[in-house]
Protein backbone atom coordinates (compact mmCIF):
# COMPACT_ATOMS: atom_id res chain seq x y z
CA UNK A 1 343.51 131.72 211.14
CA UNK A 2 339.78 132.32 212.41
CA UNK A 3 339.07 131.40 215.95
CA UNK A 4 335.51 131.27 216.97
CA UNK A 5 334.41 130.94 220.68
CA UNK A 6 330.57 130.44 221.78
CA UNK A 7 328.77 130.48 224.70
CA UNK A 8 325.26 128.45 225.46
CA UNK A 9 323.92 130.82 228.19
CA UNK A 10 319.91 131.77 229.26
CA UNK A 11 319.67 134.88 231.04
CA UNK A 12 317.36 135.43 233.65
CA UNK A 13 316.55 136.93 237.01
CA UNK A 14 318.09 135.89 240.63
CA UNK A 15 313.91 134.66 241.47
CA UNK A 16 313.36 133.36 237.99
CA UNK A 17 316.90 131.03 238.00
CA UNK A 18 315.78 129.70 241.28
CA UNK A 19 312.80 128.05 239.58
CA UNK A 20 314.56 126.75 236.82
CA UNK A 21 314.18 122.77 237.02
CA UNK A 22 316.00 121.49 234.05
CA UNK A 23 318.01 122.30 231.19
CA UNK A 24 318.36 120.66 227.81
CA UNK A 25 320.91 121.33 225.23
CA UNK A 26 319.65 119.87 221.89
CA UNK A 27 322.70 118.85 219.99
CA UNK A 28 321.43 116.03 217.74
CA UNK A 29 321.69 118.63 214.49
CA UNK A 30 324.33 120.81 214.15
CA UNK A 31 322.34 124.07 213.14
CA UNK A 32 325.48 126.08 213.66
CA UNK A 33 327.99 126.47 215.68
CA UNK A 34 325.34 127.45 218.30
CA UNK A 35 322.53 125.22 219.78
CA UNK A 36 318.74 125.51 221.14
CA UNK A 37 318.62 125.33 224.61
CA UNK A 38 315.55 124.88 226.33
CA UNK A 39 314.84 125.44 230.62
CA UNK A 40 311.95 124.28 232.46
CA UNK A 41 310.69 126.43 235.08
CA UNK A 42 308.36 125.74 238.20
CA UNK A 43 305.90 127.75 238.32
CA UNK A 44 302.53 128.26 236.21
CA UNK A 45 301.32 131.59 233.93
């Protein structure tokens, strides 16, 4: 019997999470068993 674990996770730096706004987790298609996730940041290139 196959068990299968995942983790939705975005990586970044101590500075970088702190400007991290909001975060989305699209789930309206099942792609996989993982998902897009998407993170809006405050702050401009």
């Amino acid at each position: 019997m196959w068990v299968f674990c995942t983790s939705i996770y975005h990586l970044a730096t101590p500075a970088l999470a702190a400007l991290a706004r909001t975060e989305h987790i699209y789930k309206n298609e099942k792609f996989s068993d993982h998902a897009p996730i998407t993170v809006d940041y405050d702050f401009t290139l």
